[in-house]
Protein backbone atom coordinates (compact mmCIF):
# COMPACT_ATOMS: atom_id res chain seq x y z
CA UNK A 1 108.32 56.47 73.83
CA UNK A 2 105.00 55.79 75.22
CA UNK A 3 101.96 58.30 73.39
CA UNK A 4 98.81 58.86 74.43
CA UNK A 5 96.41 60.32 72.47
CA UNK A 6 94.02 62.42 74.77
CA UNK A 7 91.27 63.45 72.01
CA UNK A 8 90.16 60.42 69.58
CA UNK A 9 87.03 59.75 67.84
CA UNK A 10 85.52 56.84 66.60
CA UNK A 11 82.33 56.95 64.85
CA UNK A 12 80.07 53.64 64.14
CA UNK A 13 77.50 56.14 62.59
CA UNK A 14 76.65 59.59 63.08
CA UNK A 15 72.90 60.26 64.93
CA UNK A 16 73.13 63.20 66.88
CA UNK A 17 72.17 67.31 67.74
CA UNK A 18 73.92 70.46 66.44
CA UNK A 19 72.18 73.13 68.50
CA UNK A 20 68.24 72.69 67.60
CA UNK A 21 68.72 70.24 64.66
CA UNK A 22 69.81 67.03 64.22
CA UNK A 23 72.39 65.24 62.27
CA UNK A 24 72.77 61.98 60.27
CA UNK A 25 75.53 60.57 58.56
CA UNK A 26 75.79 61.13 54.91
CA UNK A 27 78.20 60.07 52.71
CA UNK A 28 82.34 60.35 52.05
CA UNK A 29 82.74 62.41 55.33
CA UNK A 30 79.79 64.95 55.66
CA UNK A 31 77.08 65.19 58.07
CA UNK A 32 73.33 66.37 57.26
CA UNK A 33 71.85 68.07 59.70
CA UNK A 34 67.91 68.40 59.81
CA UNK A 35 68.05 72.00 59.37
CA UNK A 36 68.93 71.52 55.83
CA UNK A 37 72.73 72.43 56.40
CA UNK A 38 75.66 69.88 54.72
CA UNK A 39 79.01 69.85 57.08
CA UNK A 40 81.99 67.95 56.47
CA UNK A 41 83.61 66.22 59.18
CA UNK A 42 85.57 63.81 58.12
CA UNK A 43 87.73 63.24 54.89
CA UNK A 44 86.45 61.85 51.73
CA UNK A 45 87.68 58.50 52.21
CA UNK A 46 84.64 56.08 52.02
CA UNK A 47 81.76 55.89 51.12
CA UNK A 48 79.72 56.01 54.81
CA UNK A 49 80.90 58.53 57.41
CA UNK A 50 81.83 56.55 60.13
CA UNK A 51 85.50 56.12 61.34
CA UNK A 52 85.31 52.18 62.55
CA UNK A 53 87.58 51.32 65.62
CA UNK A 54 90.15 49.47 63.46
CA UNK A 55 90.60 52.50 61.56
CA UNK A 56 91.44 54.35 63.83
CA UNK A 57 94.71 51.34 65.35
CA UNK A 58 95.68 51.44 61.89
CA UNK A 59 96.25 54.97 62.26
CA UNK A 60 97.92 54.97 65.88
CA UNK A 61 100.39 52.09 64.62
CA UNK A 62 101.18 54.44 61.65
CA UNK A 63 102.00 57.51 64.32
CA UNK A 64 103.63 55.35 67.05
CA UNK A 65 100.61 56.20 69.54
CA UNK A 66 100.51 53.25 71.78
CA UNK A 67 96.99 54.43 73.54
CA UNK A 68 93.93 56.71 73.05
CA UNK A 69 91.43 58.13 75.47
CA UNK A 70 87.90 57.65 73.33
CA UNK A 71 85.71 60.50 73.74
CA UNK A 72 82.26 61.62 72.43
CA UNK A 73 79.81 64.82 71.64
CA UNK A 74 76.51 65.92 71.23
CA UNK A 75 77.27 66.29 67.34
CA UNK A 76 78.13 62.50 66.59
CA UNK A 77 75.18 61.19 69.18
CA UNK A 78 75.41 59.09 72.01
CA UNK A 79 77.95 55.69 71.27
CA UNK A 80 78.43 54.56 74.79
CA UNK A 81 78.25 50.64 73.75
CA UNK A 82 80.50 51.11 70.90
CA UNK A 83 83.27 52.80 72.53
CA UNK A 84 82.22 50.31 75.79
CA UNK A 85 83.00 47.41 73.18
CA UNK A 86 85.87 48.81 71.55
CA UNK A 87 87.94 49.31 75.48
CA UNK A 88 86.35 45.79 75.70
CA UNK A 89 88.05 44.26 72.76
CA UNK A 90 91.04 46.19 72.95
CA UNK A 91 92.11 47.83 76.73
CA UNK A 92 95.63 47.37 76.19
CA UNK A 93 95.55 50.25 73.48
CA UNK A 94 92.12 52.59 74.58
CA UNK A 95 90.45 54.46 77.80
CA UNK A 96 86.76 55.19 77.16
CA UNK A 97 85.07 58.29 77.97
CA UNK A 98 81.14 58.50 78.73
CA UNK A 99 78.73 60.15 76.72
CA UNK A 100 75.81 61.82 79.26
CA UNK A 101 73.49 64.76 78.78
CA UNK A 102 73.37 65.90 82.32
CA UNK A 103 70.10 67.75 81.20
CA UNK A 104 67.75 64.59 80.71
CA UNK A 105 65.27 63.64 83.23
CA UNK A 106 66.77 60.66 83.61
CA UNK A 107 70.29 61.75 83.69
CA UNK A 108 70.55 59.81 87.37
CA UNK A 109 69.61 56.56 86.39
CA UNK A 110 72.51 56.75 83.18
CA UNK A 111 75.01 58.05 84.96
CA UNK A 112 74.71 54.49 87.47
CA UNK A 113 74.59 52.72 84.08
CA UNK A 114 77.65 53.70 82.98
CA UNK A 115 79.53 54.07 85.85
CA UNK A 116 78.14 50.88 87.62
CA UNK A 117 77.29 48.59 84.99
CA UNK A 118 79.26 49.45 81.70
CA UNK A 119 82.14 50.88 84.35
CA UNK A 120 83.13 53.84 82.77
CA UNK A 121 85.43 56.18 84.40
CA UNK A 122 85.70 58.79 82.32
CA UNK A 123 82.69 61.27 81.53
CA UNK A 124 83.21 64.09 78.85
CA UNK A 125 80.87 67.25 79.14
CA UNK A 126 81.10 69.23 75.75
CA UNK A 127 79.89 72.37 76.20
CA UNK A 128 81.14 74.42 72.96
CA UNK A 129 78.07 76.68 71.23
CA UNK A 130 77.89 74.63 68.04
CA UNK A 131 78.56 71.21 68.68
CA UNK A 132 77.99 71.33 72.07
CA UNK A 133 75.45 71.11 75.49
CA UNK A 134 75.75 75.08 75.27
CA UNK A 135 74.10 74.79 71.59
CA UNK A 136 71.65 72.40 72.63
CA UNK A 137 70.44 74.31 76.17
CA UNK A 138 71.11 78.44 75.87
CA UNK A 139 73.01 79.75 78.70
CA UNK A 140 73.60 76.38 80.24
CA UNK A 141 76.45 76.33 83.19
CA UNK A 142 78.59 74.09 84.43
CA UNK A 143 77.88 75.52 88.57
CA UNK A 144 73.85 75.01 87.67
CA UNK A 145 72.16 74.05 90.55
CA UNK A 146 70.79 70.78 88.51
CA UNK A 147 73.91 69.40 88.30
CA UNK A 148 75.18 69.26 92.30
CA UNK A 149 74.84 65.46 92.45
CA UNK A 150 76.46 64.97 89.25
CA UNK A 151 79.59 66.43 90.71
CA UNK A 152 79.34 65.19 94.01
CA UNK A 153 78.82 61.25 92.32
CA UNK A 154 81.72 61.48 90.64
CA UNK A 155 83.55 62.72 93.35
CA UNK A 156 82.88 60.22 95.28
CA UNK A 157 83.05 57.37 92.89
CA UNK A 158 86.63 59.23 91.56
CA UNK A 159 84.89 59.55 87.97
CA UNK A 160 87.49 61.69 85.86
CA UNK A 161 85.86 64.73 83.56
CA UNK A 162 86.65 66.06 80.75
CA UNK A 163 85.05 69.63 80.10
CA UNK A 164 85.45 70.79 76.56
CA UNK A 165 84.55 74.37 77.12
């Protein structure tokens, strides 16, 4: 039976935004955000919070899951070269999905980064309240006016996305 599993996470080290505060790894499996709030997101099971690539195989040869798309969020921070590196060193067993904030200024110019030069073709657009674009920017939409040539681009260039609503 060939698996695939559609929703994976690795984590080299956690840098990112929980609605108006930022977060930072801490130690065995929670998060500090800058707000002063602890989470955990991860089991206790080492010292850093950060769930390394290899991990992760280890755990899809355990579950007979022969391939995993890679995705990213606004809560772990932006990790396009490490999960660029890890479809790199290992395409037969993952698919890599794009980290973007479609909000930026420069938005444009990142999205024919990774598309053109690190050839992603998979962008995820997290828009959940807490950990998400709709924490981050109030009332954000995904029919905004703003982002017309983000879905006409990957239209054209046949750029899969993921919406996590």
């Amino acid at each position: 039976m060939f698996i695939i599993d559609a929703h994976a996470h690795i984590v080299e080290n956690i840098q990112g935004r929980i609605g108006n505060s930022h977060t930072k790894s801490k130690q065995f499996g929670r998060v500090q955000c800058s707000n002063g709030k602890i989470i955990r997101c991860m089991p206790p099971l080492s010292l850093e919070t950060t769930f390394p690539t290899e991990a992760l195989i280890e755990y899809m040869n355990l579950s007979g899951v022969r391939k995993a798309v890679l995705l990213q969020n606004l809560f772990y921070g932006e990790m396009n070269q490490y999960i660029y590196n890890a479809v790199k060193k290992w395409p037969q067993r993952f698919y890599g999905a794009a980290y973007l904030d479609l909000w930026l200024e420069d938005a444009y110019k990142k999205f024919s980064y990774l598309i053109g030069d690190l050839g992603f073709k998979i962008i995820k657009i997290e828009f959940s309240v807490e950990t998400g674009f709709s924490g981050l920017y109030p009332g954000v939409r995904i029919d905004d006016k703003c982002l017309e040539w983000f879905w006409e681009e990957s239209e054209k260039q046949n750029i899969i996305i993921i919406l996590d609503l």
